[in-house]
Protein backbone atom coordinates (compact mmCIF):
# COMPACT_ATOMS: atom_id res chain seq x y z
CA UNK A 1 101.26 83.11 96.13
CA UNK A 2 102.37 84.57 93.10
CA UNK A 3 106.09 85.95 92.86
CA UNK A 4 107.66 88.31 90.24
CA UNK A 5 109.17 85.74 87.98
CA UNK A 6 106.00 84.08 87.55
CA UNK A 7 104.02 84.25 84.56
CA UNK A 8 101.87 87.53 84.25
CA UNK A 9 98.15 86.94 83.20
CA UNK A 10 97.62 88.72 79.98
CA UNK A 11 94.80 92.00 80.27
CA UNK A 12 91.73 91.36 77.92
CA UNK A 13 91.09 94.94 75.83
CA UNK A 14 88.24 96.69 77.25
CA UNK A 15 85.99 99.50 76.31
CA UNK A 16 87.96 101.98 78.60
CA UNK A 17 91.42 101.27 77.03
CA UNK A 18 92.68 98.32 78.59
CA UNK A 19 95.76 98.30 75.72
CA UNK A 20 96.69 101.58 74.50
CA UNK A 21 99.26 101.19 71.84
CA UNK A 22 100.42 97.58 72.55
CA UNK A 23 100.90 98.93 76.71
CA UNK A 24 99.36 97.40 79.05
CA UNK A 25 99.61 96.89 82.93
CA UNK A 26 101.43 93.15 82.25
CA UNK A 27 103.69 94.48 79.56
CA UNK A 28 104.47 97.42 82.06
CA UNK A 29 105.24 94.77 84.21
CA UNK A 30 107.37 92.93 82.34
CA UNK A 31 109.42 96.05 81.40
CA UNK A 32 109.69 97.47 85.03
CA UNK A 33 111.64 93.69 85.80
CA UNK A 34 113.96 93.97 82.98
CA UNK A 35 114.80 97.55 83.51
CA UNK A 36 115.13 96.58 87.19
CA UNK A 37 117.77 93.43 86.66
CA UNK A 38 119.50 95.60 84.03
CA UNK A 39 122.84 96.61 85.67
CA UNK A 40 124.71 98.10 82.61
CA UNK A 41 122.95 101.50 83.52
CA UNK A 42 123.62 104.08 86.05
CA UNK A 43 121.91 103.67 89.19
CA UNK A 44 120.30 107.46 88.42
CA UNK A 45 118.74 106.59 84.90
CA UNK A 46 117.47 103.33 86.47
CA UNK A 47 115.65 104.91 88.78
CA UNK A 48 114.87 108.10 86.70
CA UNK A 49 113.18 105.05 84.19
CA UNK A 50 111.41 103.02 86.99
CA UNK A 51 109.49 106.18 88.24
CA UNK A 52 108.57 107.03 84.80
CA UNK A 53 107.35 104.16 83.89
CA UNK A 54 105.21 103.91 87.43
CA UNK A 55 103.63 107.37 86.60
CA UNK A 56 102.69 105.83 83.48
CA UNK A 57 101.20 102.84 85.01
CA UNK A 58 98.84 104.71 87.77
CA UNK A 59 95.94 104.79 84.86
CA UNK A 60 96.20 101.66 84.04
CA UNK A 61 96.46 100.26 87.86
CA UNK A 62 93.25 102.74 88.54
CA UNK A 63 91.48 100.81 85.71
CA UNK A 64 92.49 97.35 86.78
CA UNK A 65 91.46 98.01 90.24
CA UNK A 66 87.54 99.12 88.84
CA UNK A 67 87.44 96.57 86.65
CA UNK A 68 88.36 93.72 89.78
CA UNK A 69 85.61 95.13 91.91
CA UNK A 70 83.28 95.96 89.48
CA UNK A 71 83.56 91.99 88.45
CA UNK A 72 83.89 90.22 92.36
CA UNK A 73 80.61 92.56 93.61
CA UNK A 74 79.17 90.73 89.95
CA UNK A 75 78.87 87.25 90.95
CA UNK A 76 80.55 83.66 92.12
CA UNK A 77 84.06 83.26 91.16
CA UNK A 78 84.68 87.00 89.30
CA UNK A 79 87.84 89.21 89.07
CA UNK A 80 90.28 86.85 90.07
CA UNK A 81 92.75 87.92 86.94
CA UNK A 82 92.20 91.35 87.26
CA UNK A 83 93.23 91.14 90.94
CA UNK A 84 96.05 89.17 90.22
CA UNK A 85 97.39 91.71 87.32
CA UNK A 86 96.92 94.49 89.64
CA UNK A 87 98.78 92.75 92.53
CA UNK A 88 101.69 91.37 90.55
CA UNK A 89 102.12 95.02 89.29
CA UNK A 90 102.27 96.29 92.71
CA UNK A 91 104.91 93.02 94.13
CA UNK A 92 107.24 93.25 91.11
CA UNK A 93 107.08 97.38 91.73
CA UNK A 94 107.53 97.00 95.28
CA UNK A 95 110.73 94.28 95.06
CA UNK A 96 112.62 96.01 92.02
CA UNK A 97 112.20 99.45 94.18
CA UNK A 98 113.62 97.70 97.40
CA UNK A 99 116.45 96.06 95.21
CA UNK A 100 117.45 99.69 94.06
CA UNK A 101 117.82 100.68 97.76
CA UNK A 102 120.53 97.91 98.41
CA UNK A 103 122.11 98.91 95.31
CA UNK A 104 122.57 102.10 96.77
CA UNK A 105 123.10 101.40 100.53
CA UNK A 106 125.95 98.78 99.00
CA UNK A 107 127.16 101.90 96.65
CA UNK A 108 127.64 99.37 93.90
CA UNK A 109 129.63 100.37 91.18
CA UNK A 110 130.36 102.98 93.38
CA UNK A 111 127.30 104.80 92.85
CA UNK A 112 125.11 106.35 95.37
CA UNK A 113 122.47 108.73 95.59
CA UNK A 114 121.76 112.43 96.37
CA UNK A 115 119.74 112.89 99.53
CA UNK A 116 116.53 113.82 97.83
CA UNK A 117 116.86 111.00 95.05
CA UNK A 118 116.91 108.38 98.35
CA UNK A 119 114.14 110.27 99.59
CA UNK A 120 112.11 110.07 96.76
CA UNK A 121 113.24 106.06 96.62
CA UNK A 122 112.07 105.26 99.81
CA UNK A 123 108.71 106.65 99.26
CA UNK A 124 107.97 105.45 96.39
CA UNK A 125 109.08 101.79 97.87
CA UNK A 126 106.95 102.11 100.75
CA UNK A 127 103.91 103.00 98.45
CA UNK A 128 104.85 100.24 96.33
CA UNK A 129 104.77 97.71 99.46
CA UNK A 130 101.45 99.80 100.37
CA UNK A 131 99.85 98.96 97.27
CA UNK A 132 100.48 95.09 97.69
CA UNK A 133 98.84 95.25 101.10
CA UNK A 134 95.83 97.02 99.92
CA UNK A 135 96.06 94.67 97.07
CA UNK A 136 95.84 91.67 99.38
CA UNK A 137 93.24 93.03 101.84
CA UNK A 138 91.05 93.67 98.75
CA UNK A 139 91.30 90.41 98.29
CA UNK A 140 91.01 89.02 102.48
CA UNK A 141 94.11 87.78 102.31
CA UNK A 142 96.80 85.81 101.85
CA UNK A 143 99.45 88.46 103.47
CA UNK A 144 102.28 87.58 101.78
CA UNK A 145 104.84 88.60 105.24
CA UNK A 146 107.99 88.49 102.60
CA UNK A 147 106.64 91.35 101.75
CA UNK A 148 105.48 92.50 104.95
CA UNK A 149 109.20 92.32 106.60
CA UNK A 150 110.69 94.14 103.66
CA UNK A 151 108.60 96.65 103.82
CA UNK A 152 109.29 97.28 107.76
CA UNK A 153 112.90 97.15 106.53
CA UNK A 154 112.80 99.71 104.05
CA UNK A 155 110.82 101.82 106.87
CA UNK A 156 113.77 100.97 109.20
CA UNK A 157 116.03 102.21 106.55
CA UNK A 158 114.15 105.48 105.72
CA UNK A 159 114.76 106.18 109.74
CA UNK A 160 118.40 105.75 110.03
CA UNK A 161 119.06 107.65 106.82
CA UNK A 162 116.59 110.51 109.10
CA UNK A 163 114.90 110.62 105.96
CA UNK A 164 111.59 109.29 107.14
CA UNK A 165 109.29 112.74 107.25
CA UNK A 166 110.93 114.12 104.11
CA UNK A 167 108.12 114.91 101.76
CA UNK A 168 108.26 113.74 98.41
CA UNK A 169 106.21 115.06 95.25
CA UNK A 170 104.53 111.99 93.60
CA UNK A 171 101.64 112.21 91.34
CA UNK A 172 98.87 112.14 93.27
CA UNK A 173 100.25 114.93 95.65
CA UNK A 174 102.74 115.02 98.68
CA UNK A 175 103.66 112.18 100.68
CA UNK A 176 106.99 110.97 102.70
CA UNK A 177 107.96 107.46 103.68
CA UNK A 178 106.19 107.80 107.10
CA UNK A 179 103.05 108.64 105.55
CA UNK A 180 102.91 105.72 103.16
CA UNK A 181 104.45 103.52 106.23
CA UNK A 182 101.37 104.22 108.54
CA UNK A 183 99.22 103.84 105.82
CA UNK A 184 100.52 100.30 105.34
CA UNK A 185 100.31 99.34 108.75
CA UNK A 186 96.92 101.27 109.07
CA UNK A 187 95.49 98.73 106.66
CA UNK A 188 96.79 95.85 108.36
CA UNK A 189 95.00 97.24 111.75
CA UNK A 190 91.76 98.26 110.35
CA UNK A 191 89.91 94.90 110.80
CA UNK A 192 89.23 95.12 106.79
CA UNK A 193 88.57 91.45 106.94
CA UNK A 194 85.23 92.11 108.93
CA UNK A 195 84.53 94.45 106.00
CA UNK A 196 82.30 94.49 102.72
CA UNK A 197 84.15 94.05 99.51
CA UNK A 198 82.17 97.27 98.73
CA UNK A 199 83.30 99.62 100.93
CA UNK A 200 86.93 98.57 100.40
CA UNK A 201 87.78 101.39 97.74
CA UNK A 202 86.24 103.60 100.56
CA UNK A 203 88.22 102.39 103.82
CA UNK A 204 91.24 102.33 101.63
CA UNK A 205 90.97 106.21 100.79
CA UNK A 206 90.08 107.32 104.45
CA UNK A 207 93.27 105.14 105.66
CA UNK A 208 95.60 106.98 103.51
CA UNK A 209 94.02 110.37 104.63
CA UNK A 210 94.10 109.50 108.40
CA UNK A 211 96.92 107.21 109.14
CA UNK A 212 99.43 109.54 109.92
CA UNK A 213 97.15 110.79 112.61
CA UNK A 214 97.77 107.47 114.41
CA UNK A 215 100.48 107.34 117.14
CA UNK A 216 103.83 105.44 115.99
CA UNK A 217 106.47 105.37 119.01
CA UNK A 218 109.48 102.89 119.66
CA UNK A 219 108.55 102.17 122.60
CA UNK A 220 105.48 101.05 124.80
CA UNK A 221 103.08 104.30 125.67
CA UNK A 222 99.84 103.79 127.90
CA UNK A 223 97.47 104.38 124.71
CA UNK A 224 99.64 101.39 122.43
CA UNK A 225 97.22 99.20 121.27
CA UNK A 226 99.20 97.34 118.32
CA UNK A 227 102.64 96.20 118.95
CA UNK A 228 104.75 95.61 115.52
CA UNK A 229 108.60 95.00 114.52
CA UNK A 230 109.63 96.60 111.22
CA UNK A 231 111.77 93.48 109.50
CA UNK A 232 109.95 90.90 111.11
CA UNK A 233 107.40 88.99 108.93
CA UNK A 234 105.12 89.09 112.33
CA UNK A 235 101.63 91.08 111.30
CA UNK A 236 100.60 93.59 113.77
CA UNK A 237 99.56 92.48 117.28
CA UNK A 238 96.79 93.85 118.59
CA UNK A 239 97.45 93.99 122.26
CA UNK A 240 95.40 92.92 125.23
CA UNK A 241 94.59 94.59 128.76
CA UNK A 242 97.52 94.77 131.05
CA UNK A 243 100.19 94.07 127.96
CA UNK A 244 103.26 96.42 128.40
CA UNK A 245 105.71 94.50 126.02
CA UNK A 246 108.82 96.29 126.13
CA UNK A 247 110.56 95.58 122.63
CA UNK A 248 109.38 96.69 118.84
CA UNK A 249 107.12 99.44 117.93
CA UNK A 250 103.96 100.78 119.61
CA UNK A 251 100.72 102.33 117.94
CA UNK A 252 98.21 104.04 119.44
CA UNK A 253 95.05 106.38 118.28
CA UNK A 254 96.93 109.90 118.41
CA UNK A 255 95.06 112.35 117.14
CA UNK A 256 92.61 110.15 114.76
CA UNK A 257 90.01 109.66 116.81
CA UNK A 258 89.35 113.71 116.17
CA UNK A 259 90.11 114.03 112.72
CA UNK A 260 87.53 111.08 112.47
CA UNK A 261 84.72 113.28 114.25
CA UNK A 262 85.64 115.97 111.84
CA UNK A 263 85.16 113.46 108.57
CA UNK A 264 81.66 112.47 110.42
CA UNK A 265 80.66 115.75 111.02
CA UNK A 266 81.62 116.96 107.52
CA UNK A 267 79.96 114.70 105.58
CA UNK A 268 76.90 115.02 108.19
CA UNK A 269 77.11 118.30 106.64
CA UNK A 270 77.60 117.59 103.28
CA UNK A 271 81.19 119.31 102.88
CA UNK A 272 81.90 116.34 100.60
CA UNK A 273 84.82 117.96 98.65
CA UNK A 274 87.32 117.87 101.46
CA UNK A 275 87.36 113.91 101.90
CA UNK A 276 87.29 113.38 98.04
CA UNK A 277 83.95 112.22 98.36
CA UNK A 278 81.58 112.64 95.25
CA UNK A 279 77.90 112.08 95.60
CA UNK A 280 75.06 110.56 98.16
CA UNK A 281 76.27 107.04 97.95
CA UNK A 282 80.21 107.68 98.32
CA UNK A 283 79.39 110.17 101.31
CA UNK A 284 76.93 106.29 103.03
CA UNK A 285 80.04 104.43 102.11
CA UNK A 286 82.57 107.29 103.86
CA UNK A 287 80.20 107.32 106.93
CA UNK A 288 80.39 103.48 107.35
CA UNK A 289 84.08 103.29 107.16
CA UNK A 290 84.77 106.13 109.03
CA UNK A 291 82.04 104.57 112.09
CA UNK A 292 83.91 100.98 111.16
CA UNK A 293 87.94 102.51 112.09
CA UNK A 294 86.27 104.00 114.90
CA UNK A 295 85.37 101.02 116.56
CA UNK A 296 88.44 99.49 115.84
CA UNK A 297 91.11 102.02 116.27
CA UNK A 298 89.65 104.16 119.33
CA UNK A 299 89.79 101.58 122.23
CA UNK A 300 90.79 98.04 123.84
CA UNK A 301 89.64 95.06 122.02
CA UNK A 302 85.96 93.74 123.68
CA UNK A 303 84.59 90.34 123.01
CA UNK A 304 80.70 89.44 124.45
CA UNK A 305 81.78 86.40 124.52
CA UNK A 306 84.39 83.87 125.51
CA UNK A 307 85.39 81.41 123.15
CA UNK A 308 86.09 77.77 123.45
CA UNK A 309 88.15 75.47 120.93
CA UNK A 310 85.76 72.78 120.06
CA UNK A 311 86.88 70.43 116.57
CA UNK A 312 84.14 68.67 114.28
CA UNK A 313 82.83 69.57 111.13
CA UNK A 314 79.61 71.68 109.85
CA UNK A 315 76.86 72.13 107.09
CA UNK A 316 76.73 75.39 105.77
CA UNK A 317 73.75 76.35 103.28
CA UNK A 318 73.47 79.87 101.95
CA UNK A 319 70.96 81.55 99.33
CA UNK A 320 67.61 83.08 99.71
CA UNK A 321 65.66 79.86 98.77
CA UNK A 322 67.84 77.64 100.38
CA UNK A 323 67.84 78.91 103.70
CA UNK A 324 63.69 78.50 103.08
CA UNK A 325 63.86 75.24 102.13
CA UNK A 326 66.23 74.14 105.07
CA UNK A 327 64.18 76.20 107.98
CA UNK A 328 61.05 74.68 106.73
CA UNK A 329 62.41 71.18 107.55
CA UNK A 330 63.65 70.12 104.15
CA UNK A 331 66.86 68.13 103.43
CA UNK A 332 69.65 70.31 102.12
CA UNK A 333 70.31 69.80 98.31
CA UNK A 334 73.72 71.37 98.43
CA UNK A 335 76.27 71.96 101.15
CA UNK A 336 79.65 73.18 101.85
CA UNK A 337 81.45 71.53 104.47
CA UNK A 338 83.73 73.47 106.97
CA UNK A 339 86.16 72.58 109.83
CA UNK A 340 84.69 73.51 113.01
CA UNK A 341 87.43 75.56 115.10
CA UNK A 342 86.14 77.38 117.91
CA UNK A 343 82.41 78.46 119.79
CA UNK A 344 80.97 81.10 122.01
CA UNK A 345 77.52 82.15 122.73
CA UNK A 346 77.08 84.26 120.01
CA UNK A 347 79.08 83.16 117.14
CA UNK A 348 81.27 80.32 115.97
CA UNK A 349 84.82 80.29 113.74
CA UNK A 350 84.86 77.85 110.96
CA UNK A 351 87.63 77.10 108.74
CA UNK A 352 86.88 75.85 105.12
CA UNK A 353 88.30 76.03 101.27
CA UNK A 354 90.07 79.11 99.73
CA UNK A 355 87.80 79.62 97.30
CA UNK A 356 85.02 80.16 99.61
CA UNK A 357 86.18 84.11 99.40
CA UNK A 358 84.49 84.28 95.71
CA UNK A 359 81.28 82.77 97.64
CA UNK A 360 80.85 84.50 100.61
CA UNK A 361 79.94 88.34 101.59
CA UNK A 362 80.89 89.65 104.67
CA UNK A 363 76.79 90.51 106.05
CA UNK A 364 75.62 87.57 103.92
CA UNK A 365 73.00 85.28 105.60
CA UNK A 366 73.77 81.37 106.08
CA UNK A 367 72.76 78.36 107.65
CA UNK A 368 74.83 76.20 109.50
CA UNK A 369 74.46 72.75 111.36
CA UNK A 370 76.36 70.18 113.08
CA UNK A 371 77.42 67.56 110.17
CA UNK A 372 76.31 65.01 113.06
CA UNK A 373 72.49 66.61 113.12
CA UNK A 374 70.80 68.86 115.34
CA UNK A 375 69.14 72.15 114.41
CA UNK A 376 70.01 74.54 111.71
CA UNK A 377 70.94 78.21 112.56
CA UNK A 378 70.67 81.23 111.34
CA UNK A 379 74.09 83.38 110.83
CA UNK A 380 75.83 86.73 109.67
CA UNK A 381 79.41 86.47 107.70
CA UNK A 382 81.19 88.62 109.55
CA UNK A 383 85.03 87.52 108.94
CA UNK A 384 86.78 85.92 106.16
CA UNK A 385 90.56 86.01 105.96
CA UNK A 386 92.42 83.76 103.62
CA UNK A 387 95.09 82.23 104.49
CA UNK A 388 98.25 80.57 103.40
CA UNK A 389 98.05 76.68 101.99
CA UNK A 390 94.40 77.80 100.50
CA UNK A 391 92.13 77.55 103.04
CA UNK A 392 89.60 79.90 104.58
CA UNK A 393 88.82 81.20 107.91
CA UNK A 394 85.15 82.33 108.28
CA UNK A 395 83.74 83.96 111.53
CA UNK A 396 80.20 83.79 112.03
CA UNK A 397 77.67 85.50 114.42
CA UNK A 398 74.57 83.28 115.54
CA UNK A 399 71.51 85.28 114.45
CA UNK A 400 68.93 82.91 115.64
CA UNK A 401 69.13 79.41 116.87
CA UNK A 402 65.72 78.13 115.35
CA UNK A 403 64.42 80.33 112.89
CA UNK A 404 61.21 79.25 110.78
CA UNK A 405 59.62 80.60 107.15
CA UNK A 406 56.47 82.50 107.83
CA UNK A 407 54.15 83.62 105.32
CA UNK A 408 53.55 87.35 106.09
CA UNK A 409 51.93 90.62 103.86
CA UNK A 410 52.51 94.19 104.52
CA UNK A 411 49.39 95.39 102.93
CA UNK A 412 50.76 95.65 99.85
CA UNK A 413 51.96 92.07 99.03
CA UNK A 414 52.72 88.68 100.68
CA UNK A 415 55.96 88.01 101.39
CA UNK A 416 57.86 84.77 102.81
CA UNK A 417 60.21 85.58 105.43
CA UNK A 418 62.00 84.21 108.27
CA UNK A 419 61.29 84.28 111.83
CA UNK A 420 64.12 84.64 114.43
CA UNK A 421 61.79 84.22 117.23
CA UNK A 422 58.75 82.96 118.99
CA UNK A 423 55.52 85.06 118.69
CA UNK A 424 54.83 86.09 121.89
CA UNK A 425 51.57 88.81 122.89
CA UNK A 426 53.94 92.16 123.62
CA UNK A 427 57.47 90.26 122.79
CA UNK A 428 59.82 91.96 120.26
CA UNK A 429 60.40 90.00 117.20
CA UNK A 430 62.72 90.05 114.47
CA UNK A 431 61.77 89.32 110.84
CA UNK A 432 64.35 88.94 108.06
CA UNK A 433 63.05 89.13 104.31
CA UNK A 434 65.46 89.73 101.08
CA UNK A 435 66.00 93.43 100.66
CA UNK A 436 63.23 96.07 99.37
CA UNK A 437 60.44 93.14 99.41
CA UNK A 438 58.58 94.64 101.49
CA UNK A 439 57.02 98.19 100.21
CA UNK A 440 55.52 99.11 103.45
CA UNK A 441 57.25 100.56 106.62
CA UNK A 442 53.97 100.03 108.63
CA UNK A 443 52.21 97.37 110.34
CA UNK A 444 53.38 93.07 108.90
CA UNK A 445 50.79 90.81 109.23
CA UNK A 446 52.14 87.07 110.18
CA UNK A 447 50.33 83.90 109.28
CA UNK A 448 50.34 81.58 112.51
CA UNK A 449 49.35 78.62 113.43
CA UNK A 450 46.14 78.98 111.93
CA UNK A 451 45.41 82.40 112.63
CA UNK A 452 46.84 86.00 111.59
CA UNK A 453 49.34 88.07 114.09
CA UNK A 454 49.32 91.86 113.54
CA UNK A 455 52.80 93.59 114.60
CA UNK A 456 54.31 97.08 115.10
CA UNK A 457 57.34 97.99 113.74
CA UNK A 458 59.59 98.79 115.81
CA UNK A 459 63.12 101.16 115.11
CA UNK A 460 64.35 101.40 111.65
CA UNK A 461 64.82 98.20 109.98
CA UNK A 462 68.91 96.87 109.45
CA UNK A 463 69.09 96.84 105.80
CA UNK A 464 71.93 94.94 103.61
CA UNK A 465 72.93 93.96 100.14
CA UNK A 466 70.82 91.42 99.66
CA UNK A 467 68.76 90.73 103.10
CA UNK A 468 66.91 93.40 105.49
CA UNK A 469 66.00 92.43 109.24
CA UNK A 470 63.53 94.69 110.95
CA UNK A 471 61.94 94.59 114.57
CA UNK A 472 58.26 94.19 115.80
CA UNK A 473 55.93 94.07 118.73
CA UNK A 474 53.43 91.58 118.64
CA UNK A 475 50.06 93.04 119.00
C-alpha cells in the first residue's frame, strides 16, 4: 500500500487540463502535507488553508477519477497511475484532516476550535476517509483498515462532541459527519466486489444518496444485519441467522429498502433529474445498481450452495478464441494458474496473483480445469477482491460443466458458439456467443452431428459486455 510520505506519481497533461498553471492533483498533494506538518500557524488558518485548497482540488479529483475508468474499462493493465494519484490525494487528505482533530482535541498551543469549525472538521474528515474507500473499492481492494479504524474513530469522536448530525455546507451541497459515515460504511456493505468496474461511478452515487436511509444503532436490533466497531480495523461483518452479538454497532435496512422502490419507480418513469441521472444509459446503469443494493441490503445472506475447503491448483483460460480452442479439445496455449480454495455445486473460490484485477471483469467468461486433468468448465467472474501481500481472490460460478463449440446461423449469418448443454428433442438449451453476433432474435439453427437442429428462442437473451447467453427449445 501506498502511504502519504511516499513518492506521488507525477499527472501526464491532458486535453481536459490535467496542469493548469503548474497545479496539479500531485502538487496539490504535496502542498496539502506541508501545510498540514506546518505548526508555526494557527490551528484556524491551517484549517481555513486545507479546505481551500480541497475545494480547489474537487476538479481535478473529478478528472482523475474519468480519466482511471475511462483507461481500466480500455484494456489489460490500464489506469493504474491515475488510480493511484487519485487515492493518494484522498489518504494524505484524509490523515492531515484527522491529525488536525487531535490538534484540537489536545488544544495544542492552546488552541481549540469553535463548535461549527469542529463541525465542519469532522465532515470534511469523514469525506476524506470516504473518498479512500471508494477509492479502494474502485479498485477491488486492498482496504487499507489503518484507515478504516481511523475513520470509525473520527466517527466516534464526531458522537461524543454530539456533533454527529450537524450539517455542514461543502461544495457539492449539505452533508454532516453521519451522512458521510454511513456512506463509508455503505460502500463497504454493498458487495461492490461482485460488481462491474462500469457501474462503479453509478453504485457510488446511489450510496451517497441512500445511505443515511440505512439503520445505524449501538446496539443489536432484530433487523441488524452488519455488525461493526468504529476504531477497530475489523471490516463490517455481515451477520448470520440466529447472531445477536451484543457489543459494537448494528446496521440494518431502515427505511432504504423504500427510498430504493422510489429510485426504481422513478427512473421506470423517466424522472431522471431527481437521482442526478442524465440520459438512457446512466438511467440502465442506475437501475442495475439500485436492483444490485437491493439484493444485498434488504435481507439475510442466502447461499444455494454449501461450500467445502478443498486445496490444489487450477487452469484458467479466458478470451473468446481461447475458450473455442480449449472446448473443442485443443491444448491450452496460455494459462494462468490459481490456488484452489474452496467448492460447491455451483461455483468454486480461487485465489491467484494481484494483478489478475487488470485481467479479469466481473461477468467475464473463463475456463477452468483441474491442473491434474479432467474436463474444462465453463464459468462467470463474479468476485474479485484484492487483498493484502498482492494476491487475488476470484469467485467463480460454474456455467456449464462440458460445454462444446457448435457451428450455428440465425438466418442471417453463421456464427460459432458454445453449447452449455446436450441437444435434447423439447429440452431447453443455452447458447452463449460474443455479444451482438447474432442479428436475429428468431429461430438458431445448430449444426449436429451430421445433421441441422432448429430451436426456439426462448425468454430474452442475458446480454453482457462482451458475451450474450440466450435460451432455446429444441424443435
Amino acid at each position: 500500500m501506498l502511504h502519504p510520505s511516499d513518492n506521488i506519481p507525477a499527472l501526464a497533461p491532458s486535453s481536459e487540463g490535467g496542469r493548469t498553471m503548474g497545479v496539479d492533483l500531485p502538487s496539490l498533494t504535496l502542498g496539502l502535507r506541508d501545510l498540514a506538518d506546518d505548526q508555526s500557524l494557527p490551528l484556524g488558518a491551517v484549517l481555513e488553508r486545507v479546505f481551500a485548497l480541497d475545494d480547489q482540488a474537487g476538479a481535478f479529483v473529478a478528472e482523475i477519477q474519468s480519466r482511471y475508468f475511462e483507461n481500466a474499462l480500455g484494456g489489460v493493465g490500464r489506469g493504474q497511475a491515475a488510480w493511484q494519484i487519485g487515492w493518494h490525494y484522498q489518504q494524505t487528505l484524509f490523515f492531515a484532516l484527522a491529525e488536525l482533530l487531535s490538534r484540537d482535541a489536545y488544544a495544542i498551543n492552546g488552541e481549540t476550535l469553535a463548535s461549527d469549525e469542529r463541525g465542519a472538521l469532522l465532515t470534511r474528515a469523514l469525506r476524506a476517509g470516504r473518498g479512500v474507500v471508494r477509492w479502494e473499492a474502485f479498485h477491488y481492494g486492498p482496504f487499507d483498515e489503518t484507515v478504516w479504524a481511523r475513520l470509525g474513530h473520527v466517527y466516534a469522536q464526531a458522537e461524543a462532541d454530539g456533533l454527529a448530525w450537524m450539517e455542514v455546507d461543502l461544495p457539492e451541497g449539505k452533508s454532516s459527519p453521519h451522512r458521510e459515515f454511513m456512506a463509508a460504511v455503505a460502500l463497504r456493505c454493498g458487495a461492490l466486489d461482485s460488481l462491474p468496474l462500469e457501474l462503479m461511478e453509478m453504485a457510488d452515487r446511489l450510496i451517497f444518496q441512500v445511505a443515511h436511509q440505512l439503520q445505524l444503532e449501538p446496539q443489536w436490533f432484530p433487523e441488524s444485519l452488519w455488525q461493526l466497531n468504529p476504531g477497530s480495523a475489523a471490516a463490517p461483518r455481515r451477520l448470520l441467522f440466529g447472531d445477536t452479538p451484543r457489543s459494537g454497532y448494528f446496521l440494518g435496512p431502515g427505511q432504504v429498502g423504500a427510498v430504493l422502490e422510489a429510485i426504481q419507480e422513478d427512473l421506470r418513469q423517466g424522472r431522471l433529474a431527481r437521482w442526478a441521472v442524465e440520459d438512457g444509459e446512466e438511467r440502465m446503469k442506475a437501475l442495475a445498481c439500485q436492483a444490485h443494493l437491493r439484493k444485498h441490503w434488504l435481507g439475510p445472506p442466502t447461499r444455494r450452495y454449501r461450500r467445502h475447503a478443498l486445496s490444489g491448483q487450477v487452469s484458467l483460460v479466458q478470451g473468446w478464441h481461447s475458450m473455442l480452442s480449449i472446448f473443442g479439445g485443443a491444448m491450452e496455449s496460455k494459462a494462468d494458474v490459481l490456488e484452489l480454495c474452496d467448492v460447491s455445486a455451483g461455483g468454486l473460490a480461487l485465489r491467484g496473483r494481484g494483478d489478475l484485477v487488470t485481467k479479469l471483469r466481473i461477468g467475464d467468461l473463463v475456463g477452468v480445469r483441474d491442473l491434474a486433468g479432467g474436463e474444462w468448465q465453463l464459468c462467470a467472474v463474479r468476485r474479485l477482491q484484492q487483498e493484502a501481500g498482492s494476491t487475488m481472490a476470484v469467485g467463480l460460478e460454474v456455467i456449464a460443466r462440458q460445454p462444446r463449440p457448435v457451428d450455428a446461423d440465425d438466418g442471417q449469418r453463421a456464427i460459432q458458439g458454445l453449447l452449455c448443454d446436450t441437444l435434447r428433442p423439447g429440452a431447453a438449451v443455452r447458447f452463449i456467443s460474443p455479444t451482438q453476433a447474432l442479428h436475429q432474435e428468431g429461430a438458431l439453427f445448430v449444426k449436429n452431428e451430421g445433421g441441422v437442429r432448429k430451436l426456439r428462442p426462448l425468454g430474452q437473451p442475458a446480454r453482457g459486455q462482451l458475451y450474450e447467453l440466450r435460451e432455446f427449445q429444441v424443435l
